[in-house]
N, C-alpha and C. Protein backbone atom coordinates (compact mmCIF):
# COMPACT_ATOMS: atom_id res chain seq x y z
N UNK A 1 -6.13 6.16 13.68
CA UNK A 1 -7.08 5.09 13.47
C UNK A 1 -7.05 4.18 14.69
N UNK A 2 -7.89 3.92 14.98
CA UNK A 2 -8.22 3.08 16.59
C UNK A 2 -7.67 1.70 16.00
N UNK A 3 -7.71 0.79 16.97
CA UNK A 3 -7.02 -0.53 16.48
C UNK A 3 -8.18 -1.56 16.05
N UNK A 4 -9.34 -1.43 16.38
CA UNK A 4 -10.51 -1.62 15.74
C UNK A 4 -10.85 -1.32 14.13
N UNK A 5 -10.57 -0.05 14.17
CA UNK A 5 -10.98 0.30 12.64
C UNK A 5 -9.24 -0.41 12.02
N UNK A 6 -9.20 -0.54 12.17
CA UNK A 6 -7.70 -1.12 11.55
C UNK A 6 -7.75 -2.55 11.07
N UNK A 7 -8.06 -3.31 12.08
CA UNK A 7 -8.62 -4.51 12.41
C UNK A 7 -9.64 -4.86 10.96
N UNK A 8 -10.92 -3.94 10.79
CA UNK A 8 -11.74 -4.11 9.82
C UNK A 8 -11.11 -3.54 8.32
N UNK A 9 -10.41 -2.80 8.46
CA UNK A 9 -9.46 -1.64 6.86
C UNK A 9 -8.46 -2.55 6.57
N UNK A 10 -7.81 -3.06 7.42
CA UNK A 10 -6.57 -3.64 6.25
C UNK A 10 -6.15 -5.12 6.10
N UNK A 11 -5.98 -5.37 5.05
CA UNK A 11 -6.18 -6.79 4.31
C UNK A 11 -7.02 -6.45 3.39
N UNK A 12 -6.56 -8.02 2.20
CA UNK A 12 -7.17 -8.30 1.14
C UNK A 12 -7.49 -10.03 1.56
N UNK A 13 -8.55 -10.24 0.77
CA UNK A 13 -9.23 -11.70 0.86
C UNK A 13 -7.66 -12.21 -0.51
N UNK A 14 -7.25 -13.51 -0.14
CA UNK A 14 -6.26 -14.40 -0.97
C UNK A 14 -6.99 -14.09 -2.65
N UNK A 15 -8.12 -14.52 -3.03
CA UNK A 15 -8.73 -15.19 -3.62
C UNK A 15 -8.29 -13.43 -4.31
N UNK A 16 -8.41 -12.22 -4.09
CA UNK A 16 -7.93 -11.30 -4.66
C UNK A 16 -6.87 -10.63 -5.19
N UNK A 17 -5.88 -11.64 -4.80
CA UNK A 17 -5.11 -11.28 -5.13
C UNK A 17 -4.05 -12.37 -6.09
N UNK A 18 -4.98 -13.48 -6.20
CA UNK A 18 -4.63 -14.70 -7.42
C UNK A 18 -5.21 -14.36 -8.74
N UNK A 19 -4.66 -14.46 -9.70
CA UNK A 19 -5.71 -14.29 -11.07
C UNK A 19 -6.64 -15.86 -11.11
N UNK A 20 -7.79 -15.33 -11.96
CA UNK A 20 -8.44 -16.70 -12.00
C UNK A 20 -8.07 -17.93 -12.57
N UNK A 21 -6.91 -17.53 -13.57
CA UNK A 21 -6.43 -18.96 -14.28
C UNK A 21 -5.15 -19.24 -13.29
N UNK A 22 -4.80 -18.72 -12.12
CA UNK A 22 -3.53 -18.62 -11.35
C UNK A 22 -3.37 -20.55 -10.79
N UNK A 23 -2.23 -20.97 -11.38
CA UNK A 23 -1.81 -21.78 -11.02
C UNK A 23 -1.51 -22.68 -9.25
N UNK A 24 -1.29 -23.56 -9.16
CA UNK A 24 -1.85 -24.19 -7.76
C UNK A 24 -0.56 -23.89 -7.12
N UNK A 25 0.37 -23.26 -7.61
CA UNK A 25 1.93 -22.49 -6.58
C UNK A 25 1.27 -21.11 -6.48
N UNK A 26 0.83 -20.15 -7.34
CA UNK A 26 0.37 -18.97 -7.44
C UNK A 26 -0.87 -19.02 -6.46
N UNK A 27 -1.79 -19.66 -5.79
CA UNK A 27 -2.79 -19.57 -5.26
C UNK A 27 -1.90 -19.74 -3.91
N UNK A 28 -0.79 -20.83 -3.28
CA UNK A 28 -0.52 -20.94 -2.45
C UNK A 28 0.38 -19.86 -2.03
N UNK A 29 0.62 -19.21 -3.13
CA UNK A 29 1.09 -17.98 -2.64
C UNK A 29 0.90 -16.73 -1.86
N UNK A 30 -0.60 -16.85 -2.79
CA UNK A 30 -1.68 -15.44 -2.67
C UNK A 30 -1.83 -15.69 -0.93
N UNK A 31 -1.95 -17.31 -0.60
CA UNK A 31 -2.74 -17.16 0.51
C UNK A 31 -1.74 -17.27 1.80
N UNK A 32 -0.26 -16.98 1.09
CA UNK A 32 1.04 -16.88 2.39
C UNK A 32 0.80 -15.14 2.74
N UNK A 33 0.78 -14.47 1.54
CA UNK A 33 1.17 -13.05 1.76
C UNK A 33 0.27 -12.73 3.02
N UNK A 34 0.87 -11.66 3.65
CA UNK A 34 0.18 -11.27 4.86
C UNK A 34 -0.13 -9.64 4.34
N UNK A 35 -1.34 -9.61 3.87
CA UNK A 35 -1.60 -8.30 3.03
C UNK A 35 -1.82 -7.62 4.34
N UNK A 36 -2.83 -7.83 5.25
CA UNK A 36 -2.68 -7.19 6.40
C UNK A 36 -1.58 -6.32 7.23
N UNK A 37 -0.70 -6.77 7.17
CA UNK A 37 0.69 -6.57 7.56
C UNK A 37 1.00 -5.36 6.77
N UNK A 38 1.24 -5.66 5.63
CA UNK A 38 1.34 -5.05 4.48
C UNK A 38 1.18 -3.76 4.32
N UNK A 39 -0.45 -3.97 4.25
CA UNK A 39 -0.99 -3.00 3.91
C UNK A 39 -0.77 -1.71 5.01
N UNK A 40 -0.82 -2.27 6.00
CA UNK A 40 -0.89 -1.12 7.30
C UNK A 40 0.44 -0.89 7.48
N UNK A 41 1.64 -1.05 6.90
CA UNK A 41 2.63 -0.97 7.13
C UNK A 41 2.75 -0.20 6.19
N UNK A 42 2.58 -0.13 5.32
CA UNK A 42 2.56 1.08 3.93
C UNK A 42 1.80 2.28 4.17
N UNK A 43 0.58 2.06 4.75
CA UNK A 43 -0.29 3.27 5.44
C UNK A 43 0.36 4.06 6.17
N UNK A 44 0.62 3.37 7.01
CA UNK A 44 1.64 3.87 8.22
C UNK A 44 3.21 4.75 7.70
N UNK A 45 3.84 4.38 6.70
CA UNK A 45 4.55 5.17 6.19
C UNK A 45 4.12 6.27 5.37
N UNK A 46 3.48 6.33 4.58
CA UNK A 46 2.82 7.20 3.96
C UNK A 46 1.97 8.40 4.63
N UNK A 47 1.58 8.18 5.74
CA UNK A 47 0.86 8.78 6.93
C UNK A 47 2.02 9.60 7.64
N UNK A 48 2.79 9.07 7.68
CA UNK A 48 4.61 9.79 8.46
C UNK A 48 4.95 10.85 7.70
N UNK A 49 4.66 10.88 6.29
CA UNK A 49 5.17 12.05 5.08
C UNK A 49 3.73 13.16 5.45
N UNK A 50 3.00 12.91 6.30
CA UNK A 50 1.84 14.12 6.13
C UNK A 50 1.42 14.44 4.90
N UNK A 51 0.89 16.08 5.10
CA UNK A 51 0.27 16.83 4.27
C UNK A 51 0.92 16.95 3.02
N UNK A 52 2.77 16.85 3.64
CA UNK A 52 3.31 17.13 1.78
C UNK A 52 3.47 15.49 1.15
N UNK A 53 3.51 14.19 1.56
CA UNK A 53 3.04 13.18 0.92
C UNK A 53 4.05 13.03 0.39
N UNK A 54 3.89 11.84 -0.13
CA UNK A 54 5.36 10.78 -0.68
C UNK A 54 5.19 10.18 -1.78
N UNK A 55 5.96 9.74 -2.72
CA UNK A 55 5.84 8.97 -3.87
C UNK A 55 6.62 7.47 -3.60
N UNK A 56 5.94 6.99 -4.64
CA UNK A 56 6.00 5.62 -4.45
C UNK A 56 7.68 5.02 -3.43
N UNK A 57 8.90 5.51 -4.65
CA UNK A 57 10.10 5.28 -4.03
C UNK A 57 10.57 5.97 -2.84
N UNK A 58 9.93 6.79 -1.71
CA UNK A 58 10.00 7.04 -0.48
C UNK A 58 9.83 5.76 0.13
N UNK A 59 8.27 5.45 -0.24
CA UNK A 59 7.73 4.13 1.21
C UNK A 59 8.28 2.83 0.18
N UNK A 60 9.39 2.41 -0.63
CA UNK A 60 10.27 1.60 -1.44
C UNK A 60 11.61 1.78 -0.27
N UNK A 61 11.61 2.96 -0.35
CA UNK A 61 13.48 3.41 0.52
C UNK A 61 12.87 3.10 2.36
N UNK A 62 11.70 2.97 2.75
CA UNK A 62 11.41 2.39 4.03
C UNK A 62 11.16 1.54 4.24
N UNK A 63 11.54 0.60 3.27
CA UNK A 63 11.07 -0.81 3.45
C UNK A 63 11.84 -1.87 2.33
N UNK A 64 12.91 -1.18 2.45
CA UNK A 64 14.12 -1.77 1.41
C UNK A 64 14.01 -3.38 1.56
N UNK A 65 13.92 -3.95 2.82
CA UNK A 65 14.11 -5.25 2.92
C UNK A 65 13.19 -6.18 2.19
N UNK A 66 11.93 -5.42 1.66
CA UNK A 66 10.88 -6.20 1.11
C UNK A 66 11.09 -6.28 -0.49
N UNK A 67 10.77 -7.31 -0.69
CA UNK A 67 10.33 -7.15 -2.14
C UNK A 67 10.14 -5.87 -3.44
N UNK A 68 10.30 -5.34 -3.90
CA UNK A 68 9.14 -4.24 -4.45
C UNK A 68 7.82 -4.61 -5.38
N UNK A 69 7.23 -6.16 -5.50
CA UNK A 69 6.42 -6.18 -5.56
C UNK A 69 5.34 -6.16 -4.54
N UNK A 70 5.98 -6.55 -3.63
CA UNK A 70 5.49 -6.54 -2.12
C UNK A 70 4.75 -5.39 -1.73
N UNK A 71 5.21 -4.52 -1.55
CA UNK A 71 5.17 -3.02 -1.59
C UNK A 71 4.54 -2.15 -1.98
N UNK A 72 4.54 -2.20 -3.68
CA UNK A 72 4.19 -1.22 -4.40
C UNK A 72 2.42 -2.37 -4.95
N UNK A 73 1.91 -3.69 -5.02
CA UNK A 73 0.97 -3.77 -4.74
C UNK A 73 -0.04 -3.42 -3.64
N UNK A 74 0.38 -2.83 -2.56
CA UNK A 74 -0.36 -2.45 -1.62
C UNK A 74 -0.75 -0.96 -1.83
N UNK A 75 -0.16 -0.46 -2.94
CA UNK A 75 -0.51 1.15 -3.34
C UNK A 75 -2.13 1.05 -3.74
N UNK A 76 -2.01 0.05 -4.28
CA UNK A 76 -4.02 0.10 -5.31
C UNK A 76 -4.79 -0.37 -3.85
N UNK A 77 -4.78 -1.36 -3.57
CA UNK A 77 -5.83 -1.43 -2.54
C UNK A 77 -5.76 -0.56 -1.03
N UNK A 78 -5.08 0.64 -0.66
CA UNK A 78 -5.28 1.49 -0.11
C UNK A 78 -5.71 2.59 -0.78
N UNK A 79 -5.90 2.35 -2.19
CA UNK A 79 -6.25 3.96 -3.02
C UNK A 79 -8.16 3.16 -2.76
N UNK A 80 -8.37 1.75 -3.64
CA UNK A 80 -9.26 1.53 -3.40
C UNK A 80 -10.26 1.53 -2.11
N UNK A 81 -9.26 1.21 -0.99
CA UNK A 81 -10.73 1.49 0.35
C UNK A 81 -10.57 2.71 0.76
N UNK A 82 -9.80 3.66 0.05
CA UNK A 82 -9.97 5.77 0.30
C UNK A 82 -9.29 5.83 1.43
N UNK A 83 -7.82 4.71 1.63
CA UNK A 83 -7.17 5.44 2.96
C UNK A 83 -6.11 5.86 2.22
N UNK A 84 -5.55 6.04 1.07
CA UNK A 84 -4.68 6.67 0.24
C UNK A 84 -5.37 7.37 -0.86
N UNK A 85 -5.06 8.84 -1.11
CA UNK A 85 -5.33 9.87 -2.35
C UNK A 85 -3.88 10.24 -3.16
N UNK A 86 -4.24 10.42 -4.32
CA UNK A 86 -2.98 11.03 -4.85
C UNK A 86 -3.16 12.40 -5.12
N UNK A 87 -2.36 13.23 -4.72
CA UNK A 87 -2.96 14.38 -4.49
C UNK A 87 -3.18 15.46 -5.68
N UNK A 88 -2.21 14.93 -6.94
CA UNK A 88 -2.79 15.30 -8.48
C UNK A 88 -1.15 16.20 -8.94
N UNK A 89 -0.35 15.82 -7.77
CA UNK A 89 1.23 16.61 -7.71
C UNK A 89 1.68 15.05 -8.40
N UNK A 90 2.93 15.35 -8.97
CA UNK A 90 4.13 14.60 -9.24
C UNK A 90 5.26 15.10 -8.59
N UNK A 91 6.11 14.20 -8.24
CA UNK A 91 7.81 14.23 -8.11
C UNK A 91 8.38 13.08 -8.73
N UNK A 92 9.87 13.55 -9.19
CA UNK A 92 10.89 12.97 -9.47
C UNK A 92 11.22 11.70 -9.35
N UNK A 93 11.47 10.41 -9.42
CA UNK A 93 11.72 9.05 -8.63
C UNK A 93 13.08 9.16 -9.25
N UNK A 94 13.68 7.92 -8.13
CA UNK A 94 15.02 7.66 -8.17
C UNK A 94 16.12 7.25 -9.65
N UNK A 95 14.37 7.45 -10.76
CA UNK A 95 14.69 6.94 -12.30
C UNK A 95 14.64 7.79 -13.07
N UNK A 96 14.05 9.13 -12.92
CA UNK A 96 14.34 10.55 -13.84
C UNK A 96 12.60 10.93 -13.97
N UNK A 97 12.22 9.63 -13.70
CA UNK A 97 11.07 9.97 -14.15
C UNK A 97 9.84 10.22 -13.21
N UNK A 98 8.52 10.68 -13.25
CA UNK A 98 7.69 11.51 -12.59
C UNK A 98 7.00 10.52 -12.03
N UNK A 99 6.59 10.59 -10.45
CA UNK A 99 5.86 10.05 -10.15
C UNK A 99 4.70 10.14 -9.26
N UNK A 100 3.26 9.89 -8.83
CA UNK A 100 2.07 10.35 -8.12
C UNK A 100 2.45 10.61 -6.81
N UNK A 101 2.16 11.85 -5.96
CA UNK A 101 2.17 11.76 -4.66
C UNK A 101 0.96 11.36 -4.38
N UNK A 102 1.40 10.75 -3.77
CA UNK A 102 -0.10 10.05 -2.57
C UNK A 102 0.20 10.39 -0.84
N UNK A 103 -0.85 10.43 -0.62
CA UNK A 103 -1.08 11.13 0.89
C UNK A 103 -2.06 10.12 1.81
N UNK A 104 -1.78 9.69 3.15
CA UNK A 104 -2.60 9.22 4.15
C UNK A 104 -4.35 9.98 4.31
N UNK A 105 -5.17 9.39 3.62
CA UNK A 105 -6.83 9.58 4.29
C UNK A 105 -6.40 9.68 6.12
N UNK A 106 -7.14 10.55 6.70
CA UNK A 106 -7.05 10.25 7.91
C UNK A 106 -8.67 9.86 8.42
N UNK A 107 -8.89 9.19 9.31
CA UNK A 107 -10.70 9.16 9.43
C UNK A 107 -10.99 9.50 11.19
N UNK A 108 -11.77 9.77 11.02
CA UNK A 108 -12.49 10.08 12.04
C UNK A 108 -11.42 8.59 13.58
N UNK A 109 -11.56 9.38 14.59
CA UNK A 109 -10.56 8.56 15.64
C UNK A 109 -9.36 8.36 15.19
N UNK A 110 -8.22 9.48 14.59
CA UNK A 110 -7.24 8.71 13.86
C UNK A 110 -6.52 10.30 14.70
């Protein structure tokens, strides 16, 4: 992905990521997170696993230092703008239990 198309793909507007009754700490929150960051930083790992693709607690174990809400909210809004698919496979997570592989969209200049 050129640094242009990047530029326009990743981030979320604040206001999306507050609920509407979200309190005046919860709004100042929404609008610290650096979804940008975020988001392309999760892409970017997920993109590293290729064709055979990763589940959630892979790009969790690359980014231990963060949060895991941090993290694992940036799964929906890369499924939503189609730069993440799940590819319809499950694996195992670190809890017994099954979880979606998802795989890097690649686009055109990437």
């Amino acid at each position: 992905m050129t640094e242009e198309q990047e530029k326009a793909v990743f981030g979320t507007f604040w206001k999306w990521l507050a609920r509407r009754d979200a309190s005046d700490t919860s709004i100042e929150a929404a609008k610290a997170v650096d979804s940008k960051g975020l988001e392309q930083q999760v892409y970017n790992i997920i993109a590293c696993f290729g064709t055979n693709g990763c589940i959630q607690d892979d790009v969790l174990g690359e980014m231990s230092w963060l949060p895991y809400s941090s993290v694992t909210a940036r799964f929906a809004a890369l499924k939503r703008k189609g730069l993440v698919q799940l590819t319809g496979e499950k694996r195992v997570g670190r809890s017994g239990k099954k979880q979606a592989v998802m795989v890097a969209v690649t686009t055109k200049g990437n």
